[in-house]
N, C-alpha and C. Protein backbone atom coordinates (compact mmCIF):
# COMPACT_ATOMS: atom_id res chain seq x y z
N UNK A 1 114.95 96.32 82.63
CA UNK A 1 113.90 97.27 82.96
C UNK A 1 113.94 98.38 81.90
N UNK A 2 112.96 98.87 81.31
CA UNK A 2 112.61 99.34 80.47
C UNK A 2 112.88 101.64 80.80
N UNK A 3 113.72 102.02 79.80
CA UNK A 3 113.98 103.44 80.75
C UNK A 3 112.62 104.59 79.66
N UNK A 4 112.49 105.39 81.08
CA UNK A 4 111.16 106.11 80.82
C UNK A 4 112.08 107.57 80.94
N UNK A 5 111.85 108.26 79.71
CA UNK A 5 112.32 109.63 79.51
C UNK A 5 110.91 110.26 79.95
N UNK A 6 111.42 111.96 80.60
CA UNK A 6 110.19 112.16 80.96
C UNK A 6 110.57 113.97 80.60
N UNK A 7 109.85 114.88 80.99
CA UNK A 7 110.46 116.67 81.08
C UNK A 7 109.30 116.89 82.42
N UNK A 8 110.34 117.80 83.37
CA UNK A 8 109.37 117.94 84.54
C UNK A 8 109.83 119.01 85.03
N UNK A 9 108.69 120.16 85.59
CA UNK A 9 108.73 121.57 85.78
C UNK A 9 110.01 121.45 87.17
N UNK A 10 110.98 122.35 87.06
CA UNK A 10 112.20 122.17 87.62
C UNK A 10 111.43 122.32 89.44
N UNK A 11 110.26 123.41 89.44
CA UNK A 11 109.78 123.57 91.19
C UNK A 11 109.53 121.55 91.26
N UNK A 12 109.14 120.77 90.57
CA UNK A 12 108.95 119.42 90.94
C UNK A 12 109.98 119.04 91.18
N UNK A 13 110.88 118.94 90.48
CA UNK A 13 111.49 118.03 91.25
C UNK A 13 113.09 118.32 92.10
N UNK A 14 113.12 119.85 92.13
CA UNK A 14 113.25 120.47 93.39
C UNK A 14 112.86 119.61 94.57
N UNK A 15 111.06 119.86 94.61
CA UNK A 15 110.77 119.20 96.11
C UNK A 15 111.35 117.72 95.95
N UNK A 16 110.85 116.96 94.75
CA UNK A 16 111.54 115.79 94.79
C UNK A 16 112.84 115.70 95.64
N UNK A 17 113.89 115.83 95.24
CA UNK A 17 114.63 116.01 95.32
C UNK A 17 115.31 116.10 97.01
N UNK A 18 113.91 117.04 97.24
CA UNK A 18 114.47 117.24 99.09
C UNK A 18 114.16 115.90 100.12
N UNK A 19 113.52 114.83 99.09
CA UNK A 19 113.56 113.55 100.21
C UNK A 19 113.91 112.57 99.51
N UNK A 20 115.36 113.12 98.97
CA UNK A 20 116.15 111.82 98.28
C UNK A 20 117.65 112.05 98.78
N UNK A 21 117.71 110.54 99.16
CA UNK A 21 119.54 110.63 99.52
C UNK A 21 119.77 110.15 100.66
N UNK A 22 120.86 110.11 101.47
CA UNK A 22 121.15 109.24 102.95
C UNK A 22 120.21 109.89 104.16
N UNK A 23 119.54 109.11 104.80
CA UNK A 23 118.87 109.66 105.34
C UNK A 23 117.52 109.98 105.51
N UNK A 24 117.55 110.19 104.07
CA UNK A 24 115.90 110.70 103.81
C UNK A 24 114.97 109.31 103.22
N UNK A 25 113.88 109.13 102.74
CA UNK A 25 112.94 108.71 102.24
C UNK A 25 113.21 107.83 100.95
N UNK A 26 113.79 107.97 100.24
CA UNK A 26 113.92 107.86 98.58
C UNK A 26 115.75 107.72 98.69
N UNK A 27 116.38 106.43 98.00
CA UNK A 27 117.32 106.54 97.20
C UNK A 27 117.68 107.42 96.08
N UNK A 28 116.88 107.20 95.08
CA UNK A 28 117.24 108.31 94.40
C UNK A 28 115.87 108.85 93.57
N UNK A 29 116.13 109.81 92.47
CA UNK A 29 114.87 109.99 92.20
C UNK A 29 113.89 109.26 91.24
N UNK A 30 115.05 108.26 90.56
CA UNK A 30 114.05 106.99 89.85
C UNK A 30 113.12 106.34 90.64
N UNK A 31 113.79 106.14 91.97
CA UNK A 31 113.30 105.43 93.29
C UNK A 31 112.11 106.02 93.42
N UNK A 32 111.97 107.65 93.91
CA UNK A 32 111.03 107.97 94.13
C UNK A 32 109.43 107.78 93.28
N UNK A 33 109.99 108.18 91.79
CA UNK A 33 109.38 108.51 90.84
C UNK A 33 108.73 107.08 90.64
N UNK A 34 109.16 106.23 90.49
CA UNK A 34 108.78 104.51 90.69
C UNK A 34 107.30 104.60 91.72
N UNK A 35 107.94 105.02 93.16
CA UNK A 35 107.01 104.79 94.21
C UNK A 35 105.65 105.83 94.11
N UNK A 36 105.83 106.50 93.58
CA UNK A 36 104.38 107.90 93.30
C UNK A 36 103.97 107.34 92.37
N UNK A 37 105.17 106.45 91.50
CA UNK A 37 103.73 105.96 90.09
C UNK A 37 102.66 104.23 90.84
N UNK A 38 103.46 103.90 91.15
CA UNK A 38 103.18 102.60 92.12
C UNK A 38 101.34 103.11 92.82
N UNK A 39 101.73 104.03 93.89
CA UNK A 39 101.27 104.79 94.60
C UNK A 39 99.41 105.15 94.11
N UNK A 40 100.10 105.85 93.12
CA UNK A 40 99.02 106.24 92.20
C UNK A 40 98.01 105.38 91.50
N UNK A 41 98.94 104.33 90.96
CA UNK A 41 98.06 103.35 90.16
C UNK A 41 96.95 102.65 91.30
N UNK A 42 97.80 102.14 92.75
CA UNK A 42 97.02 101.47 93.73
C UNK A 42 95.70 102.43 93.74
N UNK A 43 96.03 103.30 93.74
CA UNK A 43 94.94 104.97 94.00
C UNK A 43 93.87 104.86 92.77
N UNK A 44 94.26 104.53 91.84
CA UNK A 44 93.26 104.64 90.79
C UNK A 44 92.20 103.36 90.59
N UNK A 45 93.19 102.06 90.80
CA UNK A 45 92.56 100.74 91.00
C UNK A 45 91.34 100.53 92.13
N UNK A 46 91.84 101.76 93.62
CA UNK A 46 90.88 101.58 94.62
C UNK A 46 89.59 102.29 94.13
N UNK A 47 89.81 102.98 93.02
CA UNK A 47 88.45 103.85 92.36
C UNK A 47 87.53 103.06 91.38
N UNK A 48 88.64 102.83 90.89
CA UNK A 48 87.84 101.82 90.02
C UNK A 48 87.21 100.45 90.17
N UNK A 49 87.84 100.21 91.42
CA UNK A 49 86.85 98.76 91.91
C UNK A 49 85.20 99.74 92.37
N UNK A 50 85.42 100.89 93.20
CA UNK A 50 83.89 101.33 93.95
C UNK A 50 83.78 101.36 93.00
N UNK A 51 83.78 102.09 91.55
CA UNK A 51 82.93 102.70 90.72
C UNK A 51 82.89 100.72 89.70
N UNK A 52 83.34 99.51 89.88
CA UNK A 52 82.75 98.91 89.13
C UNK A 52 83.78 98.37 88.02
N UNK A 53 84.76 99.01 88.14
CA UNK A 53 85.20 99.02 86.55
C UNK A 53 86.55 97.99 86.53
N UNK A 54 86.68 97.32 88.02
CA UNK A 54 87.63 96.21 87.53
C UNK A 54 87.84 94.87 87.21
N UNK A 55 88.55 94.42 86.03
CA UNK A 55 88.03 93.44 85.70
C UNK A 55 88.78 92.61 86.51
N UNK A 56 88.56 91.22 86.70
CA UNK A 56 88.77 89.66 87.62
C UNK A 56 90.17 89.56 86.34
């Protein structure tokens, strides 16, 4: 798997942070960061089918 360097305003991932670990939501914060990009893309794909723009 391919590693993604990134720089992120420290209030982010603060909150990140508060739903990662035993217990919470998220293993860790690759985990998370994985699932919001996941997340997102589904989010952009559901736009782009109404508006037309996906291809078969």
């Amino acid at each position: 798997m391919p590693k993604v360097s990134l720089d992120m305003p420290n209030e982010i991932l603060d909150d990140l942070k508060k739903h990662v670990g035993d217990e919470r939501k998220f293993v860790s914060v690759a985990d998370a960061i994985r699932t919001a990009c996941r997340k997102m893309l589904d989010h952009l794909d559901e736009i782009d089918a109404r508006h037309g723009r996906l291809e078969e």
